[in-house]
N, C-alpha and C. Protein backbone atom coordinates (compact mmCIF):
# COMPACT_ATOMS: atom_id res chain seq x y z
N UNK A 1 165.25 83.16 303.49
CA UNK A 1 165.15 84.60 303.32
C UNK A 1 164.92 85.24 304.67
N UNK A 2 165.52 86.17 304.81
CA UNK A 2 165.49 86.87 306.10
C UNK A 2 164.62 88.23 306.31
N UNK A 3 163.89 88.61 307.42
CA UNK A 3 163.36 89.67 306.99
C UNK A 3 164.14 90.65 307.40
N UNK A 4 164.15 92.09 306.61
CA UNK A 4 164.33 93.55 307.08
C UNK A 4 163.12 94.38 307.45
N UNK A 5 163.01 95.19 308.16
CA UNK A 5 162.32 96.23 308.21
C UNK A 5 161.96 97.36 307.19
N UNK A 6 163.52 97.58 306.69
CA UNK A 6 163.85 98.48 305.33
C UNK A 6 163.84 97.79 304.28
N UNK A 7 163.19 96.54 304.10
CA UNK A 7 163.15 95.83 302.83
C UNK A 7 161.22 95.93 302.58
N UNK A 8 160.81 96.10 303.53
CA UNK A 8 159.07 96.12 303.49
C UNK A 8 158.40 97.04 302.73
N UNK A 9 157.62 96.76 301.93
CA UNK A 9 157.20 97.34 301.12
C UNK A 9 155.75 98.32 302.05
N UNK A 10 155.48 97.46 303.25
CA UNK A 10 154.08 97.92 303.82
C UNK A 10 155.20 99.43 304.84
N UNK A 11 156.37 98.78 305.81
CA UNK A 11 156.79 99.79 306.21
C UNK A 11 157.33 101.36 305.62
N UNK A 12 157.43 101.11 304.07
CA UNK A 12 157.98 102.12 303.54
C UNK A 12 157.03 102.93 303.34
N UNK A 13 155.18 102.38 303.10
CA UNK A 13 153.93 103.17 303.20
C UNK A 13 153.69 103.84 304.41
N UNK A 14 154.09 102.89 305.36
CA UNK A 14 153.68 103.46 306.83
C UNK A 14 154.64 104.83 307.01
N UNK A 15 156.05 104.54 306.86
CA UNK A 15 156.90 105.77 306.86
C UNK A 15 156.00 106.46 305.84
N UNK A 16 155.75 106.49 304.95
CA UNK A 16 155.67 107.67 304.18
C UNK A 16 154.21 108.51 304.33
N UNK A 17 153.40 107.57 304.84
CA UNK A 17 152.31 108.08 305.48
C UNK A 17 152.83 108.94 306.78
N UNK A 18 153.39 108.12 307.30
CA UNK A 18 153.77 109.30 308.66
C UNK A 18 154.39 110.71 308.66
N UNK A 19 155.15 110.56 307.31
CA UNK A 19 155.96 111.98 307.15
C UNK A 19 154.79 112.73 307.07
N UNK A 20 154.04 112.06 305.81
CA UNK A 20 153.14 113.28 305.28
C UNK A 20 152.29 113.49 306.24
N UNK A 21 151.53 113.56 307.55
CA UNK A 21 150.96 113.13 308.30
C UNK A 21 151.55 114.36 309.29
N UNK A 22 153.17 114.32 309.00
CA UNK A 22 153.78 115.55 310.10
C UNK A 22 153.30 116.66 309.41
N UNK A 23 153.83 116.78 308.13
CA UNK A 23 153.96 117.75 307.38
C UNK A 23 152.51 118.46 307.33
N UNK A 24 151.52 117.91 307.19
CA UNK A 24 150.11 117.97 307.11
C UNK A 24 150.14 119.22 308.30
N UNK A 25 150.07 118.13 309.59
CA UNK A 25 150.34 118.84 310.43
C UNK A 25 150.70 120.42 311.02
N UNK A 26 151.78 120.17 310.81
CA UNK A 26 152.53 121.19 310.79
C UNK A 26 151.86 122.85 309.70
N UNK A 27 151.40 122.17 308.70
CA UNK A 27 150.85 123.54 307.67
C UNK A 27 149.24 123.71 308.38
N UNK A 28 148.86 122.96 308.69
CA UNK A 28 146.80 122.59 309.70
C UNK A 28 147.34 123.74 310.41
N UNK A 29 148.31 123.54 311.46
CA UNK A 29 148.28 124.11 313.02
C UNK A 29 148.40 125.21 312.91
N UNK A 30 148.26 126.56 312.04
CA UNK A 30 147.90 127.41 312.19
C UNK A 30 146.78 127.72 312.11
N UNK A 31 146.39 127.28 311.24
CA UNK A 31 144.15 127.04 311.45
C UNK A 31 143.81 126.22 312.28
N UNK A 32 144.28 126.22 313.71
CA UNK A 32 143.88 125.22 314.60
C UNK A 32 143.09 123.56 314.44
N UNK A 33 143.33 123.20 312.83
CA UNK A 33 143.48 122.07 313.05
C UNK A 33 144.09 121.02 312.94
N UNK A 34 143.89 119.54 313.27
CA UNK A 34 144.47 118.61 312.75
C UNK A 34 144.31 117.69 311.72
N UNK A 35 145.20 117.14 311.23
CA UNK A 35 144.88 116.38 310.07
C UNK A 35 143.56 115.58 310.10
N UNK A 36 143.75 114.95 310.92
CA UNK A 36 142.15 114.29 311.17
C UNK A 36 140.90 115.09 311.25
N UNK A 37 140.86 116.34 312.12
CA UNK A 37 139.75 116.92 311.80
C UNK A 37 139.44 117.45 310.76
N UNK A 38 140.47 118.06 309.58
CA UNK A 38 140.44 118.48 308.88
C UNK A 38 139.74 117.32 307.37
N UNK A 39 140.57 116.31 307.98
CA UNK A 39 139.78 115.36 307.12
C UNK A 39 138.40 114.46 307.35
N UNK A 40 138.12 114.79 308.45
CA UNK A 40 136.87 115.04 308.74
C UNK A 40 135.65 116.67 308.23
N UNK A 41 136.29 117.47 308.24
CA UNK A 41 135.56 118.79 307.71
C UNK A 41 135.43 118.48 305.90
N UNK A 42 137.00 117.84 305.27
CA UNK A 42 136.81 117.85 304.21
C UNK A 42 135.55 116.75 303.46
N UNK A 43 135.45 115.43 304.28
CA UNK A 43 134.60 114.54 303.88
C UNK A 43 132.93 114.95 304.24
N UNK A 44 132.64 116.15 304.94
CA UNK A 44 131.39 116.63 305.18
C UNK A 44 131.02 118.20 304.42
N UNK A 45 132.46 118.57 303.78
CA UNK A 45 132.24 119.32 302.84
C UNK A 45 131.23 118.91 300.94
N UNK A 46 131.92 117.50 301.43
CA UNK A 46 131.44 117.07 300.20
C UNK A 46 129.99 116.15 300.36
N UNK A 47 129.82 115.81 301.86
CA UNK A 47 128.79 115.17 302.25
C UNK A 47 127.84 115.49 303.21
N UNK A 48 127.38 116.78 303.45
CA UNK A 48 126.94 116.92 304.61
C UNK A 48 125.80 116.25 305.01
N UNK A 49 126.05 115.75 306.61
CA UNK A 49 124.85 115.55 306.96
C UNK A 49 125.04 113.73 307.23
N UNK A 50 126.28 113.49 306.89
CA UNK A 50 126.53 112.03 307.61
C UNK A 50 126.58 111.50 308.70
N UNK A 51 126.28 110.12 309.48
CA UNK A 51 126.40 110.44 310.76
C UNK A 51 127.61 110.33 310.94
N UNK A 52 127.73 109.39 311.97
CA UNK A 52 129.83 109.27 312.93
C UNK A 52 130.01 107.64 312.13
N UNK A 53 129.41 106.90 312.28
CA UNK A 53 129.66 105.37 312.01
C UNK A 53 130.15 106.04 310.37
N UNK A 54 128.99 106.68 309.37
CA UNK A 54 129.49 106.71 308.23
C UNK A 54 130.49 107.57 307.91
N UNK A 55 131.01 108.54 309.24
CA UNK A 55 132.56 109.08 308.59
C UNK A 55 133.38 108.26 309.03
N UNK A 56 133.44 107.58 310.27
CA UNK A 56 134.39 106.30 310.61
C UNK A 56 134.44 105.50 309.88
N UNK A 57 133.26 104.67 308.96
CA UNK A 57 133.83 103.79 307.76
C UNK A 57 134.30 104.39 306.73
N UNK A 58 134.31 105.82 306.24
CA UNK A 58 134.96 106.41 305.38
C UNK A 58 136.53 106.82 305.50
N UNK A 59 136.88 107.38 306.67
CA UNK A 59 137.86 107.62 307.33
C UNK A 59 139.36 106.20 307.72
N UNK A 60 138.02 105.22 308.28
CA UNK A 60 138.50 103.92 308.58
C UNK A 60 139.18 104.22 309.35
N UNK A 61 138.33 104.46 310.70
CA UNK A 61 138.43 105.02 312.26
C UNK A 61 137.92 104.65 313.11
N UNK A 62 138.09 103.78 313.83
CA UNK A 62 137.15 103.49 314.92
C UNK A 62 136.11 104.62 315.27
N UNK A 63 134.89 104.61 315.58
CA UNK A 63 133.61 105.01 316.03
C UNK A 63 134.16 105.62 317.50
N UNK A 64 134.84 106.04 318.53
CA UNK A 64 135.27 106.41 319.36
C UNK A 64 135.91 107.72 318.92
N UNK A 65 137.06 107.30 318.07
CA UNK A 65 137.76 108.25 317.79
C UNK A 65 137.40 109.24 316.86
N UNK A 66 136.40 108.58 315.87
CA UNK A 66 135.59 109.91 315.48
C UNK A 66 134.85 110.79 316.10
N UNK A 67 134.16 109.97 317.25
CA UNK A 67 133.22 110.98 318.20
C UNK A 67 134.46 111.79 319.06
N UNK A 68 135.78 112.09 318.95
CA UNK A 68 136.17 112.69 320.02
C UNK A 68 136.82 113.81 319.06
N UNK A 69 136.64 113.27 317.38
CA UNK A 69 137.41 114.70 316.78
C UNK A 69 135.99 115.41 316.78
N UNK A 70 135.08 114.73 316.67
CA UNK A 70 133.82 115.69 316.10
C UNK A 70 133.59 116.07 317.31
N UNK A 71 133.87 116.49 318.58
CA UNK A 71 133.78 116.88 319.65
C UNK A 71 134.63 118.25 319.59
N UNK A 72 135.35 117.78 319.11
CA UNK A 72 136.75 118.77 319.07
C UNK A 72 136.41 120.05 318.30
N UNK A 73 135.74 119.81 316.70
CA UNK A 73 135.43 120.54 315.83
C UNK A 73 134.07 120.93 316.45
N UNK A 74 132.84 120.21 317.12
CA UNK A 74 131.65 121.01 317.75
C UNK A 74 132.22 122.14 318.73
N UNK A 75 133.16 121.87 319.44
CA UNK A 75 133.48 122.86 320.47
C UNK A 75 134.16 124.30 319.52
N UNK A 76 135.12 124.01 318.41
CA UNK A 76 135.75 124.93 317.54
C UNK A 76 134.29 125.72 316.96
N UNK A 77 133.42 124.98 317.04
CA UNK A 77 132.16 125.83 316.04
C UNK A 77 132.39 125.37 314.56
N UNK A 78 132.78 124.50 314.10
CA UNK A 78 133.20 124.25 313.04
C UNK A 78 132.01 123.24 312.10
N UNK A 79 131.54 122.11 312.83
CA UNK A 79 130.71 121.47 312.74
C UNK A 79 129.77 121.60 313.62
N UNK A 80 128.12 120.85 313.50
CA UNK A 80 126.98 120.56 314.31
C UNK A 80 126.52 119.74 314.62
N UNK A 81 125.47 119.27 315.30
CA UNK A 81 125.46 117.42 315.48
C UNK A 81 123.85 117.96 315.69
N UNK A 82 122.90 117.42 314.71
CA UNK A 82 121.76 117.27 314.47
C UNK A 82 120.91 116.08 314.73
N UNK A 83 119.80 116.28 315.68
CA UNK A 83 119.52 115.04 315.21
C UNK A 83 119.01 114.38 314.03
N UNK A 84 118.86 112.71 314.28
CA UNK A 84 118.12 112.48 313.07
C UNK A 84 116.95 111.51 313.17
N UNK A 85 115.79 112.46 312.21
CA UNK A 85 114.34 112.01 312.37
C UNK A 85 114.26 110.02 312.30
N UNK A 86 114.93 109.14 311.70
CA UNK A 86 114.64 108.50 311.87
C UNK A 86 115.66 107.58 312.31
N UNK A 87 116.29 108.00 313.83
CA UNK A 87 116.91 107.36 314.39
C UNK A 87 117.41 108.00 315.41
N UNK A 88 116.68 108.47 316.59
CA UNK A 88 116.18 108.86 317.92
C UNK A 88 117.83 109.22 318.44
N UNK A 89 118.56 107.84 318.16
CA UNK A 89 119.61 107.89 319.23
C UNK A 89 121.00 108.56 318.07
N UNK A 90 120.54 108.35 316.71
CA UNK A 90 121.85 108.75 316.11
C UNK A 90 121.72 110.18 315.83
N UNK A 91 122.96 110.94 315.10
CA UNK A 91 122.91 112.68 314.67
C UNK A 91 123.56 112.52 313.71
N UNK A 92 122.92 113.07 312.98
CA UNK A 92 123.90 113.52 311.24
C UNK A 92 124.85 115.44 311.78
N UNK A 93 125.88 115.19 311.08
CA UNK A 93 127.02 116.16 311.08
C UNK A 93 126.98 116.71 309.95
N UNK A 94 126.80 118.12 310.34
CA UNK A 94 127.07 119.60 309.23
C UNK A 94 128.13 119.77 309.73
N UNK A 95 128.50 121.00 309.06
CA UNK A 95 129.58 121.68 308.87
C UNK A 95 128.86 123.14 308.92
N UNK A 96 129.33 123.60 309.80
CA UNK A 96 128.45 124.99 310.63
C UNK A 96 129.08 126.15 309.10
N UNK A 97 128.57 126.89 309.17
CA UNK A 97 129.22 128.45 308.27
C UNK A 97 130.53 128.68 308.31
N UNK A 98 131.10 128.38 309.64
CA UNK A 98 132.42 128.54 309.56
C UNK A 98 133.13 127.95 309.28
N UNK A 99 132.71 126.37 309.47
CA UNK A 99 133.06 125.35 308.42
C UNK A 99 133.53 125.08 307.50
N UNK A 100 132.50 125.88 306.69
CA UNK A 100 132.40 125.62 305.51
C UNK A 100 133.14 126.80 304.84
N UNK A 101 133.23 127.61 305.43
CA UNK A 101 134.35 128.65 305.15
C UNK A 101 135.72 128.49 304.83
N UNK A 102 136.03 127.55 305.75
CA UNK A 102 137.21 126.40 305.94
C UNK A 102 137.36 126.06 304.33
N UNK A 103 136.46 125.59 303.95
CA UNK A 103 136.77 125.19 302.32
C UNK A 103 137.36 125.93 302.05
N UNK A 104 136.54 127.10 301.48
CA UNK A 104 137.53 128.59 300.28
C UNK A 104 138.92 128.56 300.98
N UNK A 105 139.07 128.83 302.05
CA UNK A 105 140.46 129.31 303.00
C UNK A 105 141.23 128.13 302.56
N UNK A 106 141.30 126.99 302.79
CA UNK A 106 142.37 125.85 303.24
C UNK A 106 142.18 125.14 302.10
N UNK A 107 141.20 124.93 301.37
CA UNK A 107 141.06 123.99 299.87
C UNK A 107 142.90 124.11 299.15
N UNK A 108 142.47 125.54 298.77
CA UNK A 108 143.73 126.26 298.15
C UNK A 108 145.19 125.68 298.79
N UNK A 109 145.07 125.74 300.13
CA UNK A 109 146.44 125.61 300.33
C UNK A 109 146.64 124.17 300.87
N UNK A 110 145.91 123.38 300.49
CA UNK A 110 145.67 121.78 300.90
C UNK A 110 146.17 121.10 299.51
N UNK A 111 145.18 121.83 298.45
CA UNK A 111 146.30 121.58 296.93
C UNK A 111 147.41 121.80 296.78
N UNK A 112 148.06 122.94 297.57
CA UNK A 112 149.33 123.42 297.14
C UNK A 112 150.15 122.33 298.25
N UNK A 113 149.86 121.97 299.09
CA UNK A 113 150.75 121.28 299.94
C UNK A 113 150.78 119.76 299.30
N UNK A 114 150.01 119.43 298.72
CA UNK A 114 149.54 118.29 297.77
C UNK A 114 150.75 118.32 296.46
N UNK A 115 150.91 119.11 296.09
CA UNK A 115 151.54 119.45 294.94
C UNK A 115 152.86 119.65 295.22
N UNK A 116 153.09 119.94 296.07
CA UNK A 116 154.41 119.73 296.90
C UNK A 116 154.96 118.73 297.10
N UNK A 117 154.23 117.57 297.88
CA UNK A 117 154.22 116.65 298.86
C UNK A 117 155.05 115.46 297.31
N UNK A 118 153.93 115.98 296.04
CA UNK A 118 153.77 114.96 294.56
C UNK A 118 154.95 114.92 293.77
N UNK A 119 155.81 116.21 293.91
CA UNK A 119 156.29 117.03 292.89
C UNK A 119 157.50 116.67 292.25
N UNK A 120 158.01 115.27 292.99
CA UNK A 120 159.06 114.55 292.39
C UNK A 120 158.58 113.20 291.73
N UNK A 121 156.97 113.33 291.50
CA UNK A 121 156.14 112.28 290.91
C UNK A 121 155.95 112.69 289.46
N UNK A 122 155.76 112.30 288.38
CA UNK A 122 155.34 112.65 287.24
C UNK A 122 153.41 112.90 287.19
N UNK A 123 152.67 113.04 286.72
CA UNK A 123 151.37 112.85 286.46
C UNK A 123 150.91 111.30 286.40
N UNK A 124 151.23 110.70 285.42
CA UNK A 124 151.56 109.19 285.00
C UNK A 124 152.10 108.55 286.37
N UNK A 125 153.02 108.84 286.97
CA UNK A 125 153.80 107.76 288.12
C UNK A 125 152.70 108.28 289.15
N UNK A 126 152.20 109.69 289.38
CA UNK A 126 150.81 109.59 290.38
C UNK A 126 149.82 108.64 289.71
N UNK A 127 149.61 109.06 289.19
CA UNK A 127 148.24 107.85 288.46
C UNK A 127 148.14 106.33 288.72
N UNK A 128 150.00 106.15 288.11
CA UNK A 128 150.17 104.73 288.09
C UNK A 128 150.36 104.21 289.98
N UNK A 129 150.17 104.56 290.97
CA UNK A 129 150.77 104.68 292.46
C UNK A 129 149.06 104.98 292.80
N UNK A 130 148.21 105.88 292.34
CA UNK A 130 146.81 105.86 293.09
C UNK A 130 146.15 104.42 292.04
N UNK A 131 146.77 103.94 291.00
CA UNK A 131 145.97 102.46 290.75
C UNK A 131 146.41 100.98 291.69
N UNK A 132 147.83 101.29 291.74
CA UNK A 132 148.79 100.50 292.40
C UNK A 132 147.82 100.56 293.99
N UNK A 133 147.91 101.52 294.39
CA UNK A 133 147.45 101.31 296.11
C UNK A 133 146.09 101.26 296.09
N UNK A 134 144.63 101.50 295.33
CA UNK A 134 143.81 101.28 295.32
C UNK A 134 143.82 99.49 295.18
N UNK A 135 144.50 99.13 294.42
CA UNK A 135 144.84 97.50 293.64
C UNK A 135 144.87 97.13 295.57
N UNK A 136 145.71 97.62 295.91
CA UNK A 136 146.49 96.33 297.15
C UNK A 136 145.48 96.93 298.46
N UNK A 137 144.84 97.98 297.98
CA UNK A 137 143.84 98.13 299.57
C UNK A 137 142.53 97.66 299.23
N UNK A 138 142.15 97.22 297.94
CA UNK A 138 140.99 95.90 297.74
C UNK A 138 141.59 94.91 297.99
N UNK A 139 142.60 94.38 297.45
CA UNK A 139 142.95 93.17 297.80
C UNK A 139 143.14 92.50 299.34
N UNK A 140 143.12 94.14 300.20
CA UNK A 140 143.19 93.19 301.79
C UNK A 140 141.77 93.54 302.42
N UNK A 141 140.52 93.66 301.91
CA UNK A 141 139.16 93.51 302.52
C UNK A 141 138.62 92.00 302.71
């Protein structure tokens, strides 16, 4: 058996991650952000007050590259970097007012680009595709 590139089941995720990834993109960059920060604002919308290691294992980001979006978003005013009482050298991350503003504004049109992105999916074939890829991203820990 020979391999293809276009026969891979992992490359056809990677492509399809990447499209959506432009597309993301592309609708962010008028609210000056990027997909990553944005999915960084969204995981401290729902969590505030995490440090960097625990949005990097959430994210599944190297610890570098989180400290350079959350740099990005401290300078935007978007987020804060607090310290924390019981751990001198680490900081837990808010999401400043304006931040969190970010929710009401972009929630809305983060669904609608979602719904877009889905819309040649049935309900059922989403369902059956978020059990399917949950299945094969336990299976490689």
């Amino acid at each position: 058996m020979e391999y293809h590139l276009g026969e891979s089941l992992g490359f056809a995720l990677h492509r399809t991650y990447m499209r959506m990834k432009v597309v993301s993109a592309r609708r962010l960059r008028p609210h000056g952000l990027t997909p990553d920060q944005f999915a960084v604002l969204a995981i401290l919308w729902d969590n505030p007050g995490l440090s960097q290691g625990e949005i990097a294992k959430l994210l599944i980001k190297d610890a570098p590259n989180v400290t350079r979006i959350v740099d990005r978003l401290v300078i935007k005013g978007l987020v804060e970097r607090r310290g924390n009482p019981a751990d001198r050298r680490a900081y837990r991350i808010y999401p400043t007012r304006s931040g969190r503003s970010l929710h009401r504004t972009l929630g809305p049109k983060v669904l609608d680009l979602r719904a877009e992105m889905f819309q040649s999916l049935t309900d059922k074939e989403q369902a059956s595709m978020r059990k399917l890829l949950d299945k094969l991203f336990d299976s490689l820990e």
